[in-house]
Protein backbone atom coordinates (compact mmCIF):
# COMPACT_ATOMS: atom_id res chain seq x y z
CA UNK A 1 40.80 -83.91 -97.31
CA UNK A 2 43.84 -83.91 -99.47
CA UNK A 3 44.10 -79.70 -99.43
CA UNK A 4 43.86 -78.97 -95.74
CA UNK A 5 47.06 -77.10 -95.91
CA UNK A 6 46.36 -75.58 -99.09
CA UNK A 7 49.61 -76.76 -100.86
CA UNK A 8 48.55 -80.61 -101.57
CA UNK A 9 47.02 -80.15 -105.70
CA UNK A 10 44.69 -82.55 -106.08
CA UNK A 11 44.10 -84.01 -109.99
CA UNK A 12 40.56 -84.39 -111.13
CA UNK A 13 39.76 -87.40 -112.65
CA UNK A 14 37.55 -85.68 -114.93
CA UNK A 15 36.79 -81.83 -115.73
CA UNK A 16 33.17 -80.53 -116.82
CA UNK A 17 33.56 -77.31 -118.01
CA UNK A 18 29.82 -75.37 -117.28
CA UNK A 19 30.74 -72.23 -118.00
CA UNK A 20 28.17 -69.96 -119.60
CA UNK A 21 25.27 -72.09 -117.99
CA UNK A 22 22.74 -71.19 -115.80
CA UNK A 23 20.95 -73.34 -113.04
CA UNK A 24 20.36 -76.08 -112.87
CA UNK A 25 22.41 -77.09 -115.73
CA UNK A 26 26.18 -76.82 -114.44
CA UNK A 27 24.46 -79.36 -111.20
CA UNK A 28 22.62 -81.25 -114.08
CA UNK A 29 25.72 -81.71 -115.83
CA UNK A 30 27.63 -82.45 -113.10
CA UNK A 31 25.27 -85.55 -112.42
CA UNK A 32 25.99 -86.66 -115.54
CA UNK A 33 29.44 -86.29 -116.04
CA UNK A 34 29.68 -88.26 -112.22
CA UNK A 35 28.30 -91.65 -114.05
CA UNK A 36 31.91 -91.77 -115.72
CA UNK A 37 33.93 -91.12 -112.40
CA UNK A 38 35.18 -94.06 -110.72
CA UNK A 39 33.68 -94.69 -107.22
CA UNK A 40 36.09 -92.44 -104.48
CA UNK A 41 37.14 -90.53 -107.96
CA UNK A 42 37.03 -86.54 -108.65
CA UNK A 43 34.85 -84.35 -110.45
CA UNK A 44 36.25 -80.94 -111.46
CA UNK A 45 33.25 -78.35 -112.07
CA UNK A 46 33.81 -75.28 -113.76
CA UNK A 47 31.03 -73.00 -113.44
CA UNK A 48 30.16 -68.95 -113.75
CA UNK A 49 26.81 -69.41 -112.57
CA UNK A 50 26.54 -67.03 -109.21
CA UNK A 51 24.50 -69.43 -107.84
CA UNK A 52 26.64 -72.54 -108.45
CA UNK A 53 28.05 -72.69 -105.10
CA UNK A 54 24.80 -73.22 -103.12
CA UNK A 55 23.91 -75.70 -105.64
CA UNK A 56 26.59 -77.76 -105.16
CA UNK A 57 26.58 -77.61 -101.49
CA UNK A 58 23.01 -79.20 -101.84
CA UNK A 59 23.87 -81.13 -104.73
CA UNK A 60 26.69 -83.07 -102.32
CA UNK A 61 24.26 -83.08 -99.45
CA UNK A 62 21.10 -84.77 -101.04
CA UNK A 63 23.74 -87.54 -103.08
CA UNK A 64 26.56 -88.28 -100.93
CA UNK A 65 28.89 -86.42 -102.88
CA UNK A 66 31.86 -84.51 -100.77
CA UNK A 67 32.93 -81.05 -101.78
CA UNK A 68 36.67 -80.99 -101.21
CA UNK A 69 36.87 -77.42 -102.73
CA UNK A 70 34.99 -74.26 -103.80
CA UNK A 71 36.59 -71.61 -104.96
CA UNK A 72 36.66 -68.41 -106.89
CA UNK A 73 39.49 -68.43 -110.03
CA UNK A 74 40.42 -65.29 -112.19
CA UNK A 75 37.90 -64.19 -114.13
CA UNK A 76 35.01 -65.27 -111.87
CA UNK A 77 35.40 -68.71 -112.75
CA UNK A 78 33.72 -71.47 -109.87
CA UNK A 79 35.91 -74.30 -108.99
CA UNK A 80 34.23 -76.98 -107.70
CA UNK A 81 36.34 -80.85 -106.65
CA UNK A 82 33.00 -83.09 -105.99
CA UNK A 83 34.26 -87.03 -104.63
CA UNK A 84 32.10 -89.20 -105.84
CA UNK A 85 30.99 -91.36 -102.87
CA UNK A 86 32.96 -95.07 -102.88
């Protein structure tokens, strides 16, 4: 993983902003916006949904997906880098 020291930035390779949606549409979305990601490539999920981070986690673990990152940005903003499986 690319941010294991927490310094390393890694760039999306695309960035679906879900903010203001509830579930399951920020995971719906996500699947989605995957089918234009290259195969190894990076999803960026923006999300406000509280429970957006257990849907991911599931969301990687039922389609092969890794989640590289979860995190909480200013404002209450979910960040979520997804790698698309090669």
């Amino acid at each position: 993983m690319a941010e294991a020291d927490g310094n390393t930035a890694i760039q999306p390779d695309s960035t679906l902003d879900a903010t203001g949606l509830l579930c399951p549409l920020p995971v719906l979305k996500a699947r989605r916006a995957l089918r234009e990601v290259p195969a190894g490539g990076i999803l960026e999920v923006l999300a406000t949904d509280p429970g957006a981070t257990k849907d991911f986690e599931h969301f990687c673990q039922t389609t092969g997906c890794t989640l590289l990152r979860a995190s909480e940005e200013p404002g209450g903003v979910l960040r979520f880098l997804l790698r698309k499986p090669a």
